[in-house]
Protein backbone atom coordinates (compact mmCIF):
# COMPACT_ATOMS: atom_id res chain seq x y z
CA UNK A 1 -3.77 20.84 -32.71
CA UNK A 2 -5.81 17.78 -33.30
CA UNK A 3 -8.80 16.46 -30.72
CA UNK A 4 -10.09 13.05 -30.29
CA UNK A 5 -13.71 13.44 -28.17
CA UNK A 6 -15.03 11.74 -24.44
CA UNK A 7 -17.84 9.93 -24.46
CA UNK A 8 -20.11 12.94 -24.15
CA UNK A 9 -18.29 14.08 -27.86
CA UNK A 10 -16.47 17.00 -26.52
CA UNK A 11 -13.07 17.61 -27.78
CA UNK A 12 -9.66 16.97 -26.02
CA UNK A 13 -6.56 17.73 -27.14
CA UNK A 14 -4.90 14.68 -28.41
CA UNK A 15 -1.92 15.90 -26.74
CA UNK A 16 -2.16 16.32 -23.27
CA UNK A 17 -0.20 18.12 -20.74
CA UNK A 18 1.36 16.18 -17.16
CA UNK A 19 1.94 18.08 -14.41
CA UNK A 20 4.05 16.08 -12.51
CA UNK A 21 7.71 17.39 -13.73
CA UNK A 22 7.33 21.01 -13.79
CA UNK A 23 11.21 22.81 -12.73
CA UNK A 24 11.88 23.26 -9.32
CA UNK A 25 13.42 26.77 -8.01
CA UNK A 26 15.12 25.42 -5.07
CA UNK A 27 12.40 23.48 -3.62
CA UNK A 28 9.07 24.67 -5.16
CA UNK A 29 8.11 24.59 -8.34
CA UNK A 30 9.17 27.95 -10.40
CA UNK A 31 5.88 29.41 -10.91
CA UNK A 32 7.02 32.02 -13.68
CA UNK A 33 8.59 29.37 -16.09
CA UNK A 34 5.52 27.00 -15.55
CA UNK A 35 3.18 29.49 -16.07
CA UNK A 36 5.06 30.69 -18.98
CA UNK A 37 5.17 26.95 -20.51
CA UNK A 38 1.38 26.13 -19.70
CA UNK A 39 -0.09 29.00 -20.72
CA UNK A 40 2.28 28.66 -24.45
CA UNK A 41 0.28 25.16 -24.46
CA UNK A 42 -2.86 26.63 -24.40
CA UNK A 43 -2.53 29.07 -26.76
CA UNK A 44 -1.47 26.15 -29.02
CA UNK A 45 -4.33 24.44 -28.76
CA UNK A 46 -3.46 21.64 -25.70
CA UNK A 47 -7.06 21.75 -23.06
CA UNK A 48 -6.32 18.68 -21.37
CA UNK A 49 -3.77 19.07 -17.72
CA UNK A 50 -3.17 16.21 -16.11
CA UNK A 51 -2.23 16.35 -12.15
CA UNK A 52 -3.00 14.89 -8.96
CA UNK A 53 -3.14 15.34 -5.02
CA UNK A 54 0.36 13.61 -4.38
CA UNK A 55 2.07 15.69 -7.24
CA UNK A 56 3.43 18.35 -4.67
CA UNK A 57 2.45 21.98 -5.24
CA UNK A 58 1.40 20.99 -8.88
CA UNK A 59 -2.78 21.27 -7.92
CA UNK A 60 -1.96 24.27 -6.52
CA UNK A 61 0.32 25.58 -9.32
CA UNK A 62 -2.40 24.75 -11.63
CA UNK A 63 -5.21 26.67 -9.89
CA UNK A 64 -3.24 29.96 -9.74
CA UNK A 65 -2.88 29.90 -13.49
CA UNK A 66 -5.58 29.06 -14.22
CA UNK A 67 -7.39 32.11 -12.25
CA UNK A 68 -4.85 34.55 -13.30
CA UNK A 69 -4.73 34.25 -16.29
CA UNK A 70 -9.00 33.31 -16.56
CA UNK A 71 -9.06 30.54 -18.44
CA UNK A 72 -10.80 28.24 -16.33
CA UNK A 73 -13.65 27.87 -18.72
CA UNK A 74 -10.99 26.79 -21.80
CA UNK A 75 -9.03 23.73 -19.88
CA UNK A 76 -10.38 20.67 -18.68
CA UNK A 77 -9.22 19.55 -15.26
CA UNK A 78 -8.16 16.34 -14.90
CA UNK A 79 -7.30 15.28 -11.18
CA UNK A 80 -7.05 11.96 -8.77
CA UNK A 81 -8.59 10.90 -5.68
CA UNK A 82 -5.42 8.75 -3.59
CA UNK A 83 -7.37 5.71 -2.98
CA UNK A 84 -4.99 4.10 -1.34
CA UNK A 85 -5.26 6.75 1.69
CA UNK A 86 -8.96 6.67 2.12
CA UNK A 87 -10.85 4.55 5.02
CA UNK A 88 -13.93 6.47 5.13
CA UNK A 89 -16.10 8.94 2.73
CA UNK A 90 -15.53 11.21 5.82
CA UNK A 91 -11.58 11.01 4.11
CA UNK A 92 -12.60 11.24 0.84
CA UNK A 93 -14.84 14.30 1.10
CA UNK A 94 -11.83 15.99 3.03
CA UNK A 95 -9.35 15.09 -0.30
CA UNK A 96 -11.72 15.99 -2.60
CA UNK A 97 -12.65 20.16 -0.98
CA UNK A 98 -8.46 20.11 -0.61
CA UNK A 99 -8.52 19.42 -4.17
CA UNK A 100 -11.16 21.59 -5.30
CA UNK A 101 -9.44 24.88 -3.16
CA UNK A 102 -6.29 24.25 -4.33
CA UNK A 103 -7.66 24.18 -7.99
CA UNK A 104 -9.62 27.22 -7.28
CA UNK A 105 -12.37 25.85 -9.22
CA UNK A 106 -15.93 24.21 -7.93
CA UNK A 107 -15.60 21.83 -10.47
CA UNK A 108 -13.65 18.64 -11.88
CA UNK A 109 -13.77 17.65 -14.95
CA UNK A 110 -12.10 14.51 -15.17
CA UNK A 111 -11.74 12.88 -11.61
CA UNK A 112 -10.32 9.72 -11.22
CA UNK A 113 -9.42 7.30 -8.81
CA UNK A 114 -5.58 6.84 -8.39
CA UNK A 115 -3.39 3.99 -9.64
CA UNK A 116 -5.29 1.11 -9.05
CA UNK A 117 -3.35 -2.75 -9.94
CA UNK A 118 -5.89 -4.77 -8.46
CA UNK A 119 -9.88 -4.89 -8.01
CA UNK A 120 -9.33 -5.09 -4.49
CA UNK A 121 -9.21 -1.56 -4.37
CA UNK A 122 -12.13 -0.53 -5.91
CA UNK A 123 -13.88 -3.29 -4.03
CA UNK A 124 -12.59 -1.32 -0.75
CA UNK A 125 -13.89 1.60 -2.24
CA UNK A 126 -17.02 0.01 -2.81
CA UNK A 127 -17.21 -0.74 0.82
CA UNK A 128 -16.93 2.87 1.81
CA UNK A 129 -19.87 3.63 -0.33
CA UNK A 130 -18.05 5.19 -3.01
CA UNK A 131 -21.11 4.37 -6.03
CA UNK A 132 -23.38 7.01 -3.67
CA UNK A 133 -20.37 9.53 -3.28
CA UNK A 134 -20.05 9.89 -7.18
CA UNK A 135 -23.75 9.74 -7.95
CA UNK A 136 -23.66 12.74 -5.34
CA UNK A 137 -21.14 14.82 -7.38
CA UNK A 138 -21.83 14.21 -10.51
CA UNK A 139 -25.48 14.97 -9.45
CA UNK A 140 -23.88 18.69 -8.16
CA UNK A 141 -21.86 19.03 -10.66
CA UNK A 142 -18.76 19.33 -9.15
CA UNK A 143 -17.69 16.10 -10.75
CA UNK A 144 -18.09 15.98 -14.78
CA UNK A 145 -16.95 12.51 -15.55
CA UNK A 146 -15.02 9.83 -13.39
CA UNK A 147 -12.46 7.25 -14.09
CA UNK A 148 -9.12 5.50 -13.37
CA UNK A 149 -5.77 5.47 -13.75
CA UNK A 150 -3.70 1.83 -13.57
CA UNK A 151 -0.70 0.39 -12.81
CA UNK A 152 -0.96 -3.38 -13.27
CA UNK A 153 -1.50 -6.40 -15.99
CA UNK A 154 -4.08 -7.16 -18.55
CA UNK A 155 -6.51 -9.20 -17.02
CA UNK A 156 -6.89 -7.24 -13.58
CA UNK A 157 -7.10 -4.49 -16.23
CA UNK A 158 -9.92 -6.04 -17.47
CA UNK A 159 -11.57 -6.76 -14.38
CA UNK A 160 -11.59 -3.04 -13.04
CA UNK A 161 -13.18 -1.91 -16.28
CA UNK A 162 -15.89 -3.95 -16.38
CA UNK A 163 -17.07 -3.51 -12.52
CA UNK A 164 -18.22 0.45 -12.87
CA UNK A 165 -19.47 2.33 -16.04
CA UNK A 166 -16.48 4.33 -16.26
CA UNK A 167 -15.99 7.83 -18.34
CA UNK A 168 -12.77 7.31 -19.20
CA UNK A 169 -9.21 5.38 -18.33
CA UNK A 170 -5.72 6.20 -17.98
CA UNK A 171 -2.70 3.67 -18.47
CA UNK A 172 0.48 3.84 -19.12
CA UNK A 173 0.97 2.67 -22.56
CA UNK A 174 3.96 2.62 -25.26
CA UNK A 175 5.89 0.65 -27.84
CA UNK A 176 7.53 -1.22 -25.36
CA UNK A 177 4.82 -1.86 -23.07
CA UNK A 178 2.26 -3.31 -25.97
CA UNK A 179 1.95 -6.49 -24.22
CA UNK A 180 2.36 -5.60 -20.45
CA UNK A 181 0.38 -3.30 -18.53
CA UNK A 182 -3.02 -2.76 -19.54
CA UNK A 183 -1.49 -3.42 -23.05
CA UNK A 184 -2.81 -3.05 -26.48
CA UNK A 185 -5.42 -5.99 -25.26
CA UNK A 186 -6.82 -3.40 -22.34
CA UNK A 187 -6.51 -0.05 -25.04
CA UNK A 188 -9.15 -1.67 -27.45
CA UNK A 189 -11.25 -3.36 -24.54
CA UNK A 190 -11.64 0.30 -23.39
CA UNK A 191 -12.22 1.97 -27.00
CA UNK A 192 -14.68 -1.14 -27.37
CA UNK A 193 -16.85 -0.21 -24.99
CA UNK A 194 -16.87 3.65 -25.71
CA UNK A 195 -14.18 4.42 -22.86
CA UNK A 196 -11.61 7.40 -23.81
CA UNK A 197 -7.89 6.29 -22.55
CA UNK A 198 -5.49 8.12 -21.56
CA UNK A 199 -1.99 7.84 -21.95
CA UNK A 200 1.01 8.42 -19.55
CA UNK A 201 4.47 7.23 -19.46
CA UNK A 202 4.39 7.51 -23.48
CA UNK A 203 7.92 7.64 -23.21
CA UNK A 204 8.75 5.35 -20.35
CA UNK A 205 9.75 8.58 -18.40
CA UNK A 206 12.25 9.41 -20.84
CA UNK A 207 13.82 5.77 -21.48
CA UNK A 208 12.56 5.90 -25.22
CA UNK A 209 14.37 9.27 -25.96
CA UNK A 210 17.52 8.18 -24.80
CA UNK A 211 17.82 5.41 -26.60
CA UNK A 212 20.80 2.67 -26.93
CA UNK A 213 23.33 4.14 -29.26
CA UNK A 214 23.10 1.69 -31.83
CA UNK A 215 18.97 2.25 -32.16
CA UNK A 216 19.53 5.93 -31.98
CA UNK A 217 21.92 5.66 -35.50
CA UNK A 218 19.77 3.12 -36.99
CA UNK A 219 17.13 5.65 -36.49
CA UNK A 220 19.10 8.59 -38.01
CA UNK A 221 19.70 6.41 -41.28
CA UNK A 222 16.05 5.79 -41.44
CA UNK A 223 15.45 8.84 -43.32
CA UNK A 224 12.37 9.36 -41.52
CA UNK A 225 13.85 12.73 -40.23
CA UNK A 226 12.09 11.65 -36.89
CA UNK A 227 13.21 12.22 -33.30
CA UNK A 228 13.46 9.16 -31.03
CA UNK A 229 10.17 11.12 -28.87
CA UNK A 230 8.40 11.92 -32.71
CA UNK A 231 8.71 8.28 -33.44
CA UNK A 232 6.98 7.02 -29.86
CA UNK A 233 4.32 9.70 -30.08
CA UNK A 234 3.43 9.08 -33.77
CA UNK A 235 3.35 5.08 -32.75
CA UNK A 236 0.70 6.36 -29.98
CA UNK A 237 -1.15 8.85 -32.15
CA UNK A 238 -1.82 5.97 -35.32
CA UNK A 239 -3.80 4.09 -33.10
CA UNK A 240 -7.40 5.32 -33.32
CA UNK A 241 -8.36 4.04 -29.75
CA UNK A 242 -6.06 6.48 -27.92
CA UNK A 243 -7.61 9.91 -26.93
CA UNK A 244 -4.84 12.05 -25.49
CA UNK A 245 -0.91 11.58 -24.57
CA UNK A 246 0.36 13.18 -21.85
CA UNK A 247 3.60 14.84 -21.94
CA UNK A 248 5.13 15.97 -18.34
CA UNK A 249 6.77 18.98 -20.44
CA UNK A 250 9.12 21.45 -18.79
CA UNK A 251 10.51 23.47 -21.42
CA UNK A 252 9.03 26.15 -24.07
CA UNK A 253 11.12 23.42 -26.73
CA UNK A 254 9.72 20.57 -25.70
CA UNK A 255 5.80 22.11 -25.60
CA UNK A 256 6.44 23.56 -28.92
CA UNK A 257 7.71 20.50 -30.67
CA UNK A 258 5.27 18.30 -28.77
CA UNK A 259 2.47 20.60 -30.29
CA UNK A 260 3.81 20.38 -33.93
CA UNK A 261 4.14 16.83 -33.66
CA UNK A 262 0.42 16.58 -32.32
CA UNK A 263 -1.03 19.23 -34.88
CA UNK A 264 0.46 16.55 -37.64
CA UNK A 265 0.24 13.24 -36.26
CA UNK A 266 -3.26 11.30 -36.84
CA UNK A 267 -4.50 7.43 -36.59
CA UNK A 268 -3.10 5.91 -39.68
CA UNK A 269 -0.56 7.97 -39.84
CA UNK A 270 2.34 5.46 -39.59
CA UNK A 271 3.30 3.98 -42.74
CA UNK A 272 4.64 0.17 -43.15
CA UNK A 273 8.40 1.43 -43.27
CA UNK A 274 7.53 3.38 -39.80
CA UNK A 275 6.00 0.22 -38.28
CA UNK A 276 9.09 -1.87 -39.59
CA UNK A 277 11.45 0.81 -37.93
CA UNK A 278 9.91 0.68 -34.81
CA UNK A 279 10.59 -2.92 -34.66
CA UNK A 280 13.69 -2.72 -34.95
CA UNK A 281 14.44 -0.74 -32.24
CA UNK A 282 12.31 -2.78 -30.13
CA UNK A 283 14.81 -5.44 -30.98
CA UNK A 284 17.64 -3.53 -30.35
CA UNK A 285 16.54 -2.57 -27.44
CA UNK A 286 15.11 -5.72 -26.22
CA UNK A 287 19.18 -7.42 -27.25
CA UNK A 288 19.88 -6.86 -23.43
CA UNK A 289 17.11 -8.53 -22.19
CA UNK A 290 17.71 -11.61 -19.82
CA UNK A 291 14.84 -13.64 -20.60
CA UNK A 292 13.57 -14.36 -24.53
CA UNK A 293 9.95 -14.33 -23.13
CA UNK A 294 7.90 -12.57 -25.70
CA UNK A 295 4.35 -12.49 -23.33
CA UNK A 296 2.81 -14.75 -25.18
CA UNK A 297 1.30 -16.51 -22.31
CA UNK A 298 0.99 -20.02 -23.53
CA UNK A 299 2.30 -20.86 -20.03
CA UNK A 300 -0.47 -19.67 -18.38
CA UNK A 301 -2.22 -20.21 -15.85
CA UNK A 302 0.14 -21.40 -13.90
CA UNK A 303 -1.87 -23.82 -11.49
CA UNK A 304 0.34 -22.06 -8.08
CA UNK A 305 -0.40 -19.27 -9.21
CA UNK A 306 2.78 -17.54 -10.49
CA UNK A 307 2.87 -14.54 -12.79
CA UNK A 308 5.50 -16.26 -15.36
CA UNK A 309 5.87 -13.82 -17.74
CA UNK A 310 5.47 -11.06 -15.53
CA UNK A 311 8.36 -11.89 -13.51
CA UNK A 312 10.36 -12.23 -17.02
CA UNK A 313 9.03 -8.91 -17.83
CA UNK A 314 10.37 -7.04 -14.69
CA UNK A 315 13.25 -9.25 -14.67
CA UNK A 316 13.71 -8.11 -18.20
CA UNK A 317 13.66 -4.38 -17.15
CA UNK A 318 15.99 -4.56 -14.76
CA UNK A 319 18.28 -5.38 -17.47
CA UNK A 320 17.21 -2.60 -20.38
CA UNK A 321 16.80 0.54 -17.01
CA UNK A 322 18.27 1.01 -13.83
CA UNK A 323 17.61 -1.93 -11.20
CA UNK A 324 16.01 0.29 -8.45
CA UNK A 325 13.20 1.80 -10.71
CA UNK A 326 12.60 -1.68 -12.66
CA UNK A 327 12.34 -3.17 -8.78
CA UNK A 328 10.04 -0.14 -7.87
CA UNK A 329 7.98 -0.86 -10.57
CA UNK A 330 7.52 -4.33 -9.76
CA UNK A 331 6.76 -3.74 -6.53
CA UNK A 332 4.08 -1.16 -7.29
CA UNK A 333 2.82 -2.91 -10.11
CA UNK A 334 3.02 -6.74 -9.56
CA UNK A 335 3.66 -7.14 -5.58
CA UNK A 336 1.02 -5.00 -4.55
CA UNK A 337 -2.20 -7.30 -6.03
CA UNK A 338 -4.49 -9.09 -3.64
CA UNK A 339 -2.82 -12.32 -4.77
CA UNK A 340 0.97 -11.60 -5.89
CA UNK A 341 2.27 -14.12 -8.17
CA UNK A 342 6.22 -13.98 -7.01
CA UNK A 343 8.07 -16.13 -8.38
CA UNK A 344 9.25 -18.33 -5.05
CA UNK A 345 5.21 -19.90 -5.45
CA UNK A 346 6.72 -22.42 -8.16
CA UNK A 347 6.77 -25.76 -7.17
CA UNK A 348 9.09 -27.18 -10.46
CA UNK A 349 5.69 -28.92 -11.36
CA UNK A 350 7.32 -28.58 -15.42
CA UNK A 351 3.43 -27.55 -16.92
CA UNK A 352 4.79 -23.98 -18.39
CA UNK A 353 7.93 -25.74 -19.88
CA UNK A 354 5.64 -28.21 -21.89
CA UNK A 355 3.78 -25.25 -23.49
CA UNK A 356 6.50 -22.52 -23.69
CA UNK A 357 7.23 -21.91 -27.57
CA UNK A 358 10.52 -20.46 -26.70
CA UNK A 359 11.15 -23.75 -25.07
CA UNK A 360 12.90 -21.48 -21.99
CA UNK A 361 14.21 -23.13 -18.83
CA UNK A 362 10.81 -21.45 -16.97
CA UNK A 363 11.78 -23.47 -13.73
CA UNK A 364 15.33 -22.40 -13.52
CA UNK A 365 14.31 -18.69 -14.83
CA UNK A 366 12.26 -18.19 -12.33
CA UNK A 367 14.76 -18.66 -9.63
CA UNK A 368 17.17 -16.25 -10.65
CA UNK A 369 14.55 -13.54 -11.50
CA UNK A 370 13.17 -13.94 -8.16
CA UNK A 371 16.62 -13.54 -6.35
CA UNK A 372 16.74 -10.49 -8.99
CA UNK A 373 13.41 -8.58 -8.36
CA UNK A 374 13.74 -9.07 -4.23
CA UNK A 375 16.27 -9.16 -2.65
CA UNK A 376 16.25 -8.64 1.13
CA UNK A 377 15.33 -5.12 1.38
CA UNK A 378 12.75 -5.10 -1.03
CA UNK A 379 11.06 -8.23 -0.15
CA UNK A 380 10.97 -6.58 3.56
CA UNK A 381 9.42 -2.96 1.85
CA UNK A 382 6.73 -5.22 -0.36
CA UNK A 383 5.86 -6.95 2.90
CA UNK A 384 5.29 -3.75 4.64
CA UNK A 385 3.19 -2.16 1.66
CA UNK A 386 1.19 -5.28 1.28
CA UNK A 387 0.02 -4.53 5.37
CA UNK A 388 -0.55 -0.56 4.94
CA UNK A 389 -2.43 -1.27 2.07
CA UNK A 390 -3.98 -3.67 3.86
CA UNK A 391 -3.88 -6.48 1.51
């Protein structure tokens, strides 16, 4: 196994275990197989576990092997506060002793504050006197280092790292989402600054292992010998400014392979053939797209504020994954920001078509993406979202 340090230089496992998708036995989780699976991770080196309050029974899962089999003191702990059910530190104290009983620990290591997309939230969080709360448990201890994860674009990205002096960062990051997201842009803001990221979704929850047919044969006759989840991970691990990938690993295969591929992988380790492969498939991929909207953002700002090529994006996805979980996303991602920019806010004005380089049909685009991303249902679930989280 390979490490990649935190700001305070001690070691984490480049590869990085989720525990979101452990196997259910009926409807818990199966503790023997995830115990069996974890504790096959540790002894190959991963220290880094990855869960959450909202993950159910995984804190708990986690605690109990952890104490059983006593190797508290050679994991780090990395868990979230759900900001987006807190009014009050009254709340948040409540959250955090829940977390810290299931976890049958005293301590954190890494604590951070959940899926954040706009600085609204942390602003909120502010309010609540949430500066004083970490002082206090990093002060006792009980907190080693605090951070984020996110679920939203580049510049809000941006925004939310600069407002706190954050330990580390988590965002979902992979060949396909270079330019969205946080991005590439957001990964070397963070690594600029001295901020350790985190990586989740590395394989866009599986939708870069099962790849279109014609990328997975282009692939084979690569040569490379690599799988379609080696070549994704090894794209992750040549980057110097990543720290850890998480894997949400359910299977003794799919730790041990993960592991091998982690113990060999490094920064610089793609070569120019590798980066010209993964191209390709990003084309192939991308040949169902709706929209030829590369992100550029040369349309941007738009002066109504609409997110142009984040609609295309999303719009995009609908297209390359299933509709519901590209509309999910969009909700979660885009519709939930203090100030949305949906599509319906253009006014035809034509200032993004004068400046597109793809010379698209922005105008017309953004109609039928619109009438795409919500339809009636969804537009009524964003609209009740927006008012619970009190936007």
């Amino acid at each position: 196994m390979k490490y990649r340090n935190d700001r305070e230089g001690s070691p984490i496992s480049q590869l990085g275990y989720g525990c979101m998708r452990f196997t259910k036995k009926g409807t818990s989780i199966d503790y023997e197989k995830a115990q069996h699976e974890v504790m096959l991770a540790v002894e190959s080196g991963v220290n880094y576990f990855d869960t959450a309050y909202i993950y159910t029974g995984s804190e708990a899962l986690m605690g109990r092997i952890f104490e059983e089999n006593k190797i508290r003191d050679k994991v780090k702990i990395a868990t979230k506060l759900p900001q987006y059910l807190t009014k009050t530190q009254k709340k948040i104290d409540k959250i955090f002793e829940e977390e810290l009983s299931r976890l049958r620990t005293d301590y954190i290591d890494y604590y951070l504050m959940h899926m954040f997309t706009d600085i609204i939230e942390w602003e909120r969080l502010l309010d609540i006197g949430i500066e004083d709360w970490i002082r206090r448990h990093k002060a006792d201890g009980s907190i080693r280092n605090i951070g984020f994860s996110y679920h939203g674009g580049t510049e809000m990205f941006l925004k939310v790292l600069d407002a706190y002096d954050w330990d580390f960062c988590q965002i979902q990051y992979n060949y396909m989402d270079e330019t969205s997201q946080a991005g590439r842009k957001g990964l070397q803001a963070a690594a600029a600054k001295g901020i350790p990221v985190i990586i989740m979704e590395p394989l866009r929850g599986g939708k870069l292992v099962n790849l279109p047919d014609k990328a997975k044969h282009f692939l084979k006759e690569s040569g490379t010998g690599y799988t379609p989840a080696e070549l994704a991970l090894r794209w992750l691990w040549d980057q110097q400014e990543v720290t850890c990938v998480l894997s949400g690993m359910n299977s003794e295969a799919m730790v041990r392979e993960n592991v091998r591929i982690a113990s060999e992988a490094d920064a610089g380790c793609m070569t120019a053939a590798d980066h010209e492969l993964i191209g390709r498939i990003k084309s192939i991929i991308k040949e169902r797209e709706k929209v030829g909207c590369t992100g550029c953002g040369y349309c941007m700002p738009c002066p109504h504020g609409v997110d142009i090529p984040g609609n295309f994006y999303y719009y995009n996805l609908m297209y390359l994954e299933k509709k519901f979980h590209s509309r999910v996303e969009f909700a979660q991602n885009m519709a939930l920001k203090k100030e949305p920019g949906f599509a319906d806010k253009c006014v035809a004005c034509g200032a993004c078509e004068k400046h597109c380089p793809q010379h698209l049909p922005i105008i017309e685009l953004l109609k039928k993406a619109d009438k795409a991303l919500r339809p009636l249902p969804f537009k009524a679930g964003i609209g009740v979202a927006r008012k619970f989280m009190r936007m």
